[in-house]
N, C-alpha and C. Protein backbone atom coordinates (compact mmCIF):
# COMPACT_ATOMS: atom_id res chain seq x y z
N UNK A 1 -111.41 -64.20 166.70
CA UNK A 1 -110.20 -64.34 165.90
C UNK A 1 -109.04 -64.59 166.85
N UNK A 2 -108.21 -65.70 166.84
CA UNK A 2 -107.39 -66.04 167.69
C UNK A 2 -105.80 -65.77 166.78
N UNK A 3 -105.13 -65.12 167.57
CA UNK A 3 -103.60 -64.75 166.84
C UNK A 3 -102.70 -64.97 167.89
N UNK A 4 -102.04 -65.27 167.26
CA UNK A 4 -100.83 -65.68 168.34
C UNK A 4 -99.96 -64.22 169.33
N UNK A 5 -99.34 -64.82 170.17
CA UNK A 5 -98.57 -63.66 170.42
C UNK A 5 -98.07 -62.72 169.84
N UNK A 6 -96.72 -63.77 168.74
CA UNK A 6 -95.80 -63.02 167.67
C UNK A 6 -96.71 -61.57 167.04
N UNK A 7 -97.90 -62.72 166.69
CA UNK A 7 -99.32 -61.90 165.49
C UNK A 7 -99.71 -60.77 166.29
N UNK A 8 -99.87 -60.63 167.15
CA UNK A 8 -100.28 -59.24 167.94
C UNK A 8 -99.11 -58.41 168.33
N UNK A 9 -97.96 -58.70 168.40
CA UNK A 9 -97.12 -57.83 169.02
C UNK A 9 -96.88 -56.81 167.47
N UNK A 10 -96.97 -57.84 165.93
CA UNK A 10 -96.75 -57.33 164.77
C UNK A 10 -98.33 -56.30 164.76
N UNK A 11 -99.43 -56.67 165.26
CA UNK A 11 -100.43 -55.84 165.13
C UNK A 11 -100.22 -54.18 165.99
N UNK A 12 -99.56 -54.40 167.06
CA UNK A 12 -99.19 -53.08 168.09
C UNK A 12 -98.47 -52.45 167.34
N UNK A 13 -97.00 -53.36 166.87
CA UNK A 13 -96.46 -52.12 166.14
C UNK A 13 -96.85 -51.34 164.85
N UNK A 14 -97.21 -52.12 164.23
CA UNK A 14 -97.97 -51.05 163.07
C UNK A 14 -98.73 -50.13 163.56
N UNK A 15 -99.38 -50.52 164.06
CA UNK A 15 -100.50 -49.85 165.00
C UNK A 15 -99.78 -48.17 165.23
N UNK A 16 -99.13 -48.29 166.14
CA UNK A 16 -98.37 -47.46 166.70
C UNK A 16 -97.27 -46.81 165.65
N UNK A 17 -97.06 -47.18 164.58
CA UNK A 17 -96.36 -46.57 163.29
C UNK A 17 -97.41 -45.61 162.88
N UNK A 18 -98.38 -46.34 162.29
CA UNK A 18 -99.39 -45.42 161.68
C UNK A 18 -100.08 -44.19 162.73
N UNK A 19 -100.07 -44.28 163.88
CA UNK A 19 -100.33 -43.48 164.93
C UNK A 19 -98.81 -42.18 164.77
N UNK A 20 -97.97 -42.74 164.84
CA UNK A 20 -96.72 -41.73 164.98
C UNK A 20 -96.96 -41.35 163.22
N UNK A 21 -97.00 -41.48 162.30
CA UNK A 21 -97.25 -41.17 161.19
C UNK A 21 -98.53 -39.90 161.23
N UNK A 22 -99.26 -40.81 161.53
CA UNK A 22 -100.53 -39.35 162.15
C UNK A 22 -100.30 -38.02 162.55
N UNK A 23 -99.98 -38.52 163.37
CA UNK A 23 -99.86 -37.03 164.30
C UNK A 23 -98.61 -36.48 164.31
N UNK A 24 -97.58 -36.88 163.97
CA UNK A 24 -96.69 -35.94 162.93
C UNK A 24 -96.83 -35.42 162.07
N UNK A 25 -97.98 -35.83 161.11
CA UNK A 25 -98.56 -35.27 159.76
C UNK A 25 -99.65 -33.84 160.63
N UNK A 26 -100.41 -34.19 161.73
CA UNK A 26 -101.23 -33.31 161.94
C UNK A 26 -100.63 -32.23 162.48
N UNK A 27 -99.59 -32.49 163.28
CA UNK A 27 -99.41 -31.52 163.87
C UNK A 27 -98.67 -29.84 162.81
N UNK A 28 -98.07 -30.41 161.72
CA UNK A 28 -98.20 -29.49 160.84
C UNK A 28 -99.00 -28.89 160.18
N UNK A 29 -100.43 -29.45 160.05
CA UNK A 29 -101.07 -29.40 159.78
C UNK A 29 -101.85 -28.36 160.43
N UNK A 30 -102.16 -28.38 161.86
CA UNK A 30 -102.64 -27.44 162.88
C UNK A 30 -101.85 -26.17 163.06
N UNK A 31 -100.66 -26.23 162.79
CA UNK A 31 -99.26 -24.88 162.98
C UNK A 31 -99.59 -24.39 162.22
N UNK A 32 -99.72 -24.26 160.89
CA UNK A 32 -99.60 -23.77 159.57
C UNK A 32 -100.70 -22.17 159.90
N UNK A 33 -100.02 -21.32 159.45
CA UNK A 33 -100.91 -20.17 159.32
C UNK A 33 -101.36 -19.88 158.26
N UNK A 34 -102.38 -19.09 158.64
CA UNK A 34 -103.11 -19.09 156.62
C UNK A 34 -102.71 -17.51 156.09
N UNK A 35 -102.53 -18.40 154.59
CA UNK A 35 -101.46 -16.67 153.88
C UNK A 35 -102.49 -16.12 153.51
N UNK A 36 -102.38 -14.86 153.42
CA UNK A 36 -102.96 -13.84 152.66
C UNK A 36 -102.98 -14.35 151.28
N UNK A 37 -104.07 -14.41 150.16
CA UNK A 37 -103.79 -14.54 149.08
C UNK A 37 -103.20 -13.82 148.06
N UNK A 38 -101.85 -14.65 147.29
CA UNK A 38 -101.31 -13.12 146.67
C UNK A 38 -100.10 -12.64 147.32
N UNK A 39 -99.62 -13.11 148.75
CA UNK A 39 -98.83 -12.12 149.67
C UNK A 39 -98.43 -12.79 150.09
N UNK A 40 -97.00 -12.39 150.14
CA UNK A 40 -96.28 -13.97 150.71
C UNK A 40 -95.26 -13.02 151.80
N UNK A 41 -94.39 -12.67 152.61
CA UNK A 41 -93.66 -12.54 153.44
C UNK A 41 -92.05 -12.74 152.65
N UNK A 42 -91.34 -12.09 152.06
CA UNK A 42 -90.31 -12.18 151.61
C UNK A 42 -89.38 -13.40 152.13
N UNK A 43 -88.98 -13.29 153.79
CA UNK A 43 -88.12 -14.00 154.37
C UNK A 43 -89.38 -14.81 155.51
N UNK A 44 -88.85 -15.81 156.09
CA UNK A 44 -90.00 -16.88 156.63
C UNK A 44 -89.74 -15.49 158.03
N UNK A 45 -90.56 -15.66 158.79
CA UNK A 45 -91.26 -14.48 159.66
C UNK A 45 -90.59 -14.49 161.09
N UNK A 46 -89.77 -15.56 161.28
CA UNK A 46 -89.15 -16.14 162.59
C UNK A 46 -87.85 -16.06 162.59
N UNK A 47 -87.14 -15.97 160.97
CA UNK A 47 -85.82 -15.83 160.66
C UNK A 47 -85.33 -14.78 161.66
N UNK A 48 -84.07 -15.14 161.53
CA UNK A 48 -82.62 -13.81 162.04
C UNK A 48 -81.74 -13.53 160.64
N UNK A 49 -81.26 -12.73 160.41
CA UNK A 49 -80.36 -12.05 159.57
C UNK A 49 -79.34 -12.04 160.07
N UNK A 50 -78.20 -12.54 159.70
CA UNK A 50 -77.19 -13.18 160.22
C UNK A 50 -75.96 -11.59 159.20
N UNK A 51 -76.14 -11.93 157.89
CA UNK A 51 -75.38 -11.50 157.26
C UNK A 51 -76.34 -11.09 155.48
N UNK A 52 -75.85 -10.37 154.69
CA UNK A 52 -76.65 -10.08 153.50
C UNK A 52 -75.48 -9.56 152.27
N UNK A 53 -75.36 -9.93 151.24
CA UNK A 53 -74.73 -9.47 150.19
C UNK A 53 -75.23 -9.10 148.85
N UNK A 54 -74.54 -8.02 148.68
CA UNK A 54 -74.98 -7.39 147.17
C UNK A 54 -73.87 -7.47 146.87
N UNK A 55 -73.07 -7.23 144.90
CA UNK A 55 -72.55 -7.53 144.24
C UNK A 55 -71.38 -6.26 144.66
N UNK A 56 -71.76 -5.28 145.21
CA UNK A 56 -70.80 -4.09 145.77
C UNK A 56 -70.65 -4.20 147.12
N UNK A 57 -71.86 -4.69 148.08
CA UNK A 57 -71.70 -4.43 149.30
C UNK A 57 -72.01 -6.02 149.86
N UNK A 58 -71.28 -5.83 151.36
CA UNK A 58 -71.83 -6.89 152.46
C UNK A 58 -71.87 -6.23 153.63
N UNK A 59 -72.89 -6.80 154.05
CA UNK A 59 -73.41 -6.64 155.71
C UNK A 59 -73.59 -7.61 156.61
N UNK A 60 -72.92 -7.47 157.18
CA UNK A 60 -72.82 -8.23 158.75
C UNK A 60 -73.83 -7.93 159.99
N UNK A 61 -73.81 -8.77 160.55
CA UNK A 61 -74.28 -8.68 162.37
C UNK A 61 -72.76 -8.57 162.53
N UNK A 62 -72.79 -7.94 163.86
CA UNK A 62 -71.32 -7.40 164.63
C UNK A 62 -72.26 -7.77 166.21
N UNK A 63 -72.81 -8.67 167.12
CA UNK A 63 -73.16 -8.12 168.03
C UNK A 63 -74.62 -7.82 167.88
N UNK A 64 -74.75 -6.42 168.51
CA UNK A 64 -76.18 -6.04 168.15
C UNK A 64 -76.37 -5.03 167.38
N UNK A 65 -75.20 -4.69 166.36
CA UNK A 65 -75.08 -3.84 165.25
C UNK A 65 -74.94 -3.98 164.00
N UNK A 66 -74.65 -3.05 163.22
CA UNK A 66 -74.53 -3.93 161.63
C UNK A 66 -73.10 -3.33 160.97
N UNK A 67 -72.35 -4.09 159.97
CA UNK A 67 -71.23 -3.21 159.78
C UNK A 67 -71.33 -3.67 158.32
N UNK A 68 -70.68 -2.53 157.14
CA UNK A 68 -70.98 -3.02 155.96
C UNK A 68 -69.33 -2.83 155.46
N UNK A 69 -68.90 -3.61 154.27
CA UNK A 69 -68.08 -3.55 153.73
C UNK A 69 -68.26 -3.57 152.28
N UNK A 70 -67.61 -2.60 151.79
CA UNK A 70 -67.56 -2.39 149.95
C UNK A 70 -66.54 -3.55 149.40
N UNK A 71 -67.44 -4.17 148.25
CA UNK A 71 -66.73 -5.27 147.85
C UNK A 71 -66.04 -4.96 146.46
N UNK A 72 -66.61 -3.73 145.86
CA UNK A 72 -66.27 -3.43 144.54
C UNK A 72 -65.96 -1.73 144.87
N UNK A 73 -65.11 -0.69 143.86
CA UNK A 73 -65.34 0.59 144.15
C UNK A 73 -66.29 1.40 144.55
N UNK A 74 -67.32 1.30 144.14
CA UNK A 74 -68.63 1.22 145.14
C UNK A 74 -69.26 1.51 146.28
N UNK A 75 -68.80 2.61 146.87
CA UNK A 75 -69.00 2.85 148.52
C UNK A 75 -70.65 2.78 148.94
N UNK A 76 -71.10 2.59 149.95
CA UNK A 76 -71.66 2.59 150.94
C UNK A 76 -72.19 3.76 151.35
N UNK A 77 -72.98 4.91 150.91
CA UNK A 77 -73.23 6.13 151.69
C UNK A 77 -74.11 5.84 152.53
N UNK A 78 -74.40 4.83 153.41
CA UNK A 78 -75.53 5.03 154.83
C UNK A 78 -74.48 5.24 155.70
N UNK A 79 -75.36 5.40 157.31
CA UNK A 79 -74.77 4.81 158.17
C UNK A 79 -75.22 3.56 158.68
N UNK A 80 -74.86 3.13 159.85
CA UNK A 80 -75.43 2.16 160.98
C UNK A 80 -77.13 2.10 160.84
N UNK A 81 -77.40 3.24 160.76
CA UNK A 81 -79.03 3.15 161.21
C UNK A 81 -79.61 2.72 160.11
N UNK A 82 -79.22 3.39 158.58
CA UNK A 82 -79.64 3.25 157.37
C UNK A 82 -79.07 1.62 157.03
N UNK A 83 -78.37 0.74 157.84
CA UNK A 83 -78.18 -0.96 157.56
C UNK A 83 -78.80 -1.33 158.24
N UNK A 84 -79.16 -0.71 159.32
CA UNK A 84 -80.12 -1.61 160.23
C UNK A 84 -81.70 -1.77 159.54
N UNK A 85 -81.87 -0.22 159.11
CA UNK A 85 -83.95 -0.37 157.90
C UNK A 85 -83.91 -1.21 156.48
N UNK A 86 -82.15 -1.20 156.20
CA UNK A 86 -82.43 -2.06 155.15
C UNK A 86 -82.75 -3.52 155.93
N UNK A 87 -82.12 -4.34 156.60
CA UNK A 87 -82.26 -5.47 156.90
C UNK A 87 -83.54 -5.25 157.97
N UNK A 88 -84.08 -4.44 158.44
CA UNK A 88 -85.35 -4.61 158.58
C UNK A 88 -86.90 -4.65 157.46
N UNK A 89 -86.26 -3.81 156.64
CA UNK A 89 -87.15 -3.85 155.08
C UNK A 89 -87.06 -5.42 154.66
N UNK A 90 -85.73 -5.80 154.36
CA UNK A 90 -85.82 -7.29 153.60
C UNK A 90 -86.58 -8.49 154.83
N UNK A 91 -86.36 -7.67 156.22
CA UNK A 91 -87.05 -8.94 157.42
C UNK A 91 -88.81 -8.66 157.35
N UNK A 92 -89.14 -7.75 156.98
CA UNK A 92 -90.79 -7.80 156.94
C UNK A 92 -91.47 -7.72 155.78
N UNK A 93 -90.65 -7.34 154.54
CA UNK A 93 -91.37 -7.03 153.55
C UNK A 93 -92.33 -8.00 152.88
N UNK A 94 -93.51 -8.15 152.50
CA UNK A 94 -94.67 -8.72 151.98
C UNK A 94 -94.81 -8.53 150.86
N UNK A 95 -94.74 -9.49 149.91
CA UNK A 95 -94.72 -8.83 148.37
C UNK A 95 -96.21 -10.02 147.65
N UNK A 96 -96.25 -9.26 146.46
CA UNK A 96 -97.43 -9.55 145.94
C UNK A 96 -96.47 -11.11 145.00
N UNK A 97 -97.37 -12.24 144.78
CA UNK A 97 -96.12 -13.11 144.19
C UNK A 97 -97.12 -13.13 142.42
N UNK A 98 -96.13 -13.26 141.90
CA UNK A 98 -96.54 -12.92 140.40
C UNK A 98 -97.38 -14.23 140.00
N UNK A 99 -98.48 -14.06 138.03
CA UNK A 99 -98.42 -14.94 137.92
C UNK A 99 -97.56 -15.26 136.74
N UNK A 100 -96.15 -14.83 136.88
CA UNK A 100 -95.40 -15.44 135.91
C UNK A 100 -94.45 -16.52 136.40
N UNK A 101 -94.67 -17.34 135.75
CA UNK A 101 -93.94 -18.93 136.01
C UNK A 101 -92.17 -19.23 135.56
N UNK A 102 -91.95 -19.84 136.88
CA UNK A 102 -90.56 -19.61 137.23
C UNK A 102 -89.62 -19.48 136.06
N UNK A 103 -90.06 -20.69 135.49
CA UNK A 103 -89.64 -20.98 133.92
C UNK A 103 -89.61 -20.16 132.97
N UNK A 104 -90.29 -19.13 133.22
CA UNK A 104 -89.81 -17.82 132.11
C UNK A 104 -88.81 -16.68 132.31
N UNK A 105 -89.07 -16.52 133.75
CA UNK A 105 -87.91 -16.13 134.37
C UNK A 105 -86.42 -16.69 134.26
N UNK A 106 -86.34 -18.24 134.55
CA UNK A 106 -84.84 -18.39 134.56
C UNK A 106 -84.82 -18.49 132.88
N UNK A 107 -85.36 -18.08 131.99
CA UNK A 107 -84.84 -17.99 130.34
C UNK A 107 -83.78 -16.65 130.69
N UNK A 108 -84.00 -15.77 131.27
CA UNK A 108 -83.46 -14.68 130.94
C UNK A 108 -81.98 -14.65 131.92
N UNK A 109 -81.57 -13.82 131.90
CA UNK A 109 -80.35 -13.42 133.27
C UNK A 109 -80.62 -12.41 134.27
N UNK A 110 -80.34 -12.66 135.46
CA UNK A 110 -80.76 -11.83 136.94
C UNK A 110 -79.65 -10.32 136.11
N UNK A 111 -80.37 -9.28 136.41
CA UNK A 111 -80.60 -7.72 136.57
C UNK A 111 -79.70 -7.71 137.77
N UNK A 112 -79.46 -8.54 139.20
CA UNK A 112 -78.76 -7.84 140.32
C UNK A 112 -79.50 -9.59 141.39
N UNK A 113 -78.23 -9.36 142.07
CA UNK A 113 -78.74 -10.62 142.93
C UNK A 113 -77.90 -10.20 144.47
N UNK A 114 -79.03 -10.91 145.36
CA UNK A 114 -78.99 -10.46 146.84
C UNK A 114 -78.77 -11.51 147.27
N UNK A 115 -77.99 -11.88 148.58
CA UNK A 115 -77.70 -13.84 149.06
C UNK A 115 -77.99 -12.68 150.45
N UNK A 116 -78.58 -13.57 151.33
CA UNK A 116 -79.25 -13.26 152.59
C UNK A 116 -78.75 -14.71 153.16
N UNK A 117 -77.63 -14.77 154.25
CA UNK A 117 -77.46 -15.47 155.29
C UNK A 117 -78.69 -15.64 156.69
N UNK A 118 -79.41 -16.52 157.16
CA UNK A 118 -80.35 -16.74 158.27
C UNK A 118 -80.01 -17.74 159.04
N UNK A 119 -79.96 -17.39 159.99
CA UNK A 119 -79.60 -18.09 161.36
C UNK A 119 -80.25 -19.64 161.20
N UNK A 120 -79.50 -20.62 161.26
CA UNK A 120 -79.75 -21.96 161.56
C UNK A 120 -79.28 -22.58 159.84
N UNK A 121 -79.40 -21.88 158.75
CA UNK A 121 -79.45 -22.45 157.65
C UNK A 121 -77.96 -22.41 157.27
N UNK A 122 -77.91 -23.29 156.59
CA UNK A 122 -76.11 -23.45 155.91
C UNK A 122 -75.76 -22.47 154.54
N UNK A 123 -76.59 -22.83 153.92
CA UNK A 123 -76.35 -21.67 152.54
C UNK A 123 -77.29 -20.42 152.74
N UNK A 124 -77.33 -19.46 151.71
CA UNK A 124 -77.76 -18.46 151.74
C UNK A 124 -78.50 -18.38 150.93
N UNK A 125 -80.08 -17.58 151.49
CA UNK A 125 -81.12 -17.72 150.42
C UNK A 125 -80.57 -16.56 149.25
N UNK A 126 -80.66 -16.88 148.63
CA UNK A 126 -80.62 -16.03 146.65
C UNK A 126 -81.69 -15.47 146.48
N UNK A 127 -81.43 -14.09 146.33
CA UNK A 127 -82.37 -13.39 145.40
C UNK A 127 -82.30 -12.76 144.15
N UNK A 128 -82.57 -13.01 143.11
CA UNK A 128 -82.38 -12.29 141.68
C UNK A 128 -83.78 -11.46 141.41
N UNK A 129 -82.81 -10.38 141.08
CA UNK A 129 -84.04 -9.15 140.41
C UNK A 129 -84.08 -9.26 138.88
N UNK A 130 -85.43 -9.09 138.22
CA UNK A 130 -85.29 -9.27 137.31
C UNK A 130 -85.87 -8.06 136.45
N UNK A 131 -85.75 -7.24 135.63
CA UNK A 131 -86.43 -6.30 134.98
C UNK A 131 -87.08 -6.84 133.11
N UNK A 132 -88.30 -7.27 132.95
CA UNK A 132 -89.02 -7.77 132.12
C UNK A 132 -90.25 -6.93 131.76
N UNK A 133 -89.87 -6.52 130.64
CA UNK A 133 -91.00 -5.45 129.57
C UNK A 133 -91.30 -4.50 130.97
N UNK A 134 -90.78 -3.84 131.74
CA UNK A 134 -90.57 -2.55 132.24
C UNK A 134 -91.12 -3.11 133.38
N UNK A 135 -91.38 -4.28 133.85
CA UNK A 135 -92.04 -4.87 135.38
C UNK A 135 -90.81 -5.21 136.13
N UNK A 136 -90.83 -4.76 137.58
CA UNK A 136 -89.54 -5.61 138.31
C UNK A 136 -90.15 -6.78 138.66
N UNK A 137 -89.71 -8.21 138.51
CA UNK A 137 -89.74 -9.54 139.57
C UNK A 137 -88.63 -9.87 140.00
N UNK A 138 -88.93 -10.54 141.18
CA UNK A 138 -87.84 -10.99 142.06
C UNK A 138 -88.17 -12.30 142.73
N UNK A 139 -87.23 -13.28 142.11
CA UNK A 139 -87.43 -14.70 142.15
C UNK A 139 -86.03 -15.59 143.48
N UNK A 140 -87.45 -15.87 144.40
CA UNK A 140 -86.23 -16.78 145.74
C UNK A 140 -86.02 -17.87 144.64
N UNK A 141 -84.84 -18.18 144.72
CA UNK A 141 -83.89 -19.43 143.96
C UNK A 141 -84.50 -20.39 145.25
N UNK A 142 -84.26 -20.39 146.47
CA UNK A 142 -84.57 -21.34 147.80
C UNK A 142 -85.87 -22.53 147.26
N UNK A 143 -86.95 -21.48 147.28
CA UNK A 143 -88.44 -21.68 147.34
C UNK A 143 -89.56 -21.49 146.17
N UNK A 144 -88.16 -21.35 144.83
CA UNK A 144 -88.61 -20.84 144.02
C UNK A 144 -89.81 -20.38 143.55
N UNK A 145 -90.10 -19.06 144.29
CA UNK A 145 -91.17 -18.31 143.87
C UNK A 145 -91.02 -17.14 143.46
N UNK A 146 -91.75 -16.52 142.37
CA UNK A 146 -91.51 -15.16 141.98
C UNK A 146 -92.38 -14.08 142.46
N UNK A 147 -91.74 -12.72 142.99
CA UNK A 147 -92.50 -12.19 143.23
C UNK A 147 -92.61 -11.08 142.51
N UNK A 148 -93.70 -10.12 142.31
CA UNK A 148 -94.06 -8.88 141.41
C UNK A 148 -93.29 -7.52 142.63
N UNK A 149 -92.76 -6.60 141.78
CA UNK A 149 -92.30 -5.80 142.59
C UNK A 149 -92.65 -4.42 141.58
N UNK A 150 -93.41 -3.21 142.24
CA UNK A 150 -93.36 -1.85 142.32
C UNK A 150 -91.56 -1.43 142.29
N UNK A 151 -91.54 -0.45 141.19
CA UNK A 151 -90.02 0.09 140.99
C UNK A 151 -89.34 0.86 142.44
N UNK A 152 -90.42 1.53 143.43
CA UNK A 152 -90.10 1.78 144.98
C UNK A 152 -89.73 0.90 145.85
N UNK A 153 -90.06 -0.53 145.40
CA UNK A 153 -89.81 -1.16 146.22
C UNK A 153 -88.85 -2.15 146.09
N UNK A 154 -88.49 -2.06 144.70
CA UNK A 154 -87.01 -2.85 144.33
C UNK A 154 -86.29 -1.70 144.53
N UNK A 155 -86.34 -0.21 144.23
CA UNK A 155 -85.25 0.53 145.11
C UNK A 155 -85.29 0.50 146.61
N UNK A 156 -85.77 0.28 147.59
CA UNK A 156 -86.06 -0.02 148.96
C UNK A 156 -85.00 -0.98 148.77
N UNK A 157 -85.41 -2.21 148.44
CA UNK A 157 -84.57 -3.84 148.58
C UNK A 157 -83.11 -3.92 148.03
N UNK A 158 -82.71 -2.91 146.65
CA UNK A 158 -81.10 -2.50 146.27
C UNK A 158 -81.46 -1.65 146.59
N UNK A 159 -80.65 -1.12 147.35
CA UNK A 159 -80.07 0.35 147.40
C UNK A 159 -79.29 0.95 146.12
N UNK A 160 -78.80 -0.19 146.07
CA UNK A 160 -77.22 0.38 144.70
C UNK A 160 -77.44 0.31 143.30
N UNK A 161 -78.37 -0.64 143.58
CA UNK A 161 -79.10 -0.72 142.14
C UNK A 161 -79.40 0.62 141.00
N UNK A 162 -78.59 0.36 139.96
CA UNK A 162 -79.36 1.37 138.91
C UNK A 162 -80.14 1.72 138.29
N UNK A 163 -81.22 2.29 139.43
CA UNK A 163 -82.63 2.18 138.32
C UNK A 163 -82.56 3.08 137.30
């Protein structure tokens, strides 16, 4: 098969498209860790916590500390140490993800909502709690997924919350 120059230089580059297409596709492909079924990691596992808000309170990074401010009458009874386990609770927690579909959830109205600032991202991931026929879920607006929550462990995640 005889092709001209032009014809082969058009054969390299495709060539080499579909090659960079490849292995950009694989290489995510190979990274990817495999989830637990059922269990998802609340916040992605590499994040930083920059900053976190509830409808009474906000919390900051200061440094290598945490400082909270009351946004409503509403005080704050932790200290320092008790902001630091909450934002370590919301950085590891593993929750079971429901099988109720997103769409039934946003029929209703969020019970209490959490915005979690993370290092590198521009907006803040959203969290709404939801309380449905006596079950807590809690649905990322981000990634929209819902997750099933034990009543211990939506008090863990609000503090202020009125259960």
């Amino acid at each position: 098969m005889r092709l001209s120059r032009k014809a082969w230089n058009n054969v390299v580059i495709i060539s080499m498209l579909l090659m960079i297409f490849f292995f950009n596709g694989l290489h995510k492909k190979l990274n990817t860790q495999p989830v637990e079924e059922g269990v998802q990691a609340l916040l992605p596992e590499q994040s930083f916590i920059l900053a976190m808000a509830f409808p009474e309170l906000k919390i900051e990074r200061i440094g290598t500390s945490w400082r909270s401010q009351s946004l409503q009458e509403t005080t704050w009874q932790g200290d320092e140490q008790q902001l630091e386990q909450l934002v370590e609770l919301w950085q590891h927690q593993k929750l079971t993800i429901a099988s109720l579909p997103v769409s039934k959830i946003s029929q209703t109205s969020a019970d209490y909502v959490a915005s979690v600032w993370l290092a590198g991202e521009q907006l803040p991931a959203v969290y709404q709690l939801y309380n449905i026929d006596q079950q807590y879920y809690l649905l990322d607006k981000r990634l929209q997924r819902v997750f099933e929550l034990e009543q211990a462990d939506a008090a863990k995640l609000f503090p202020l919350y009125p259960f």
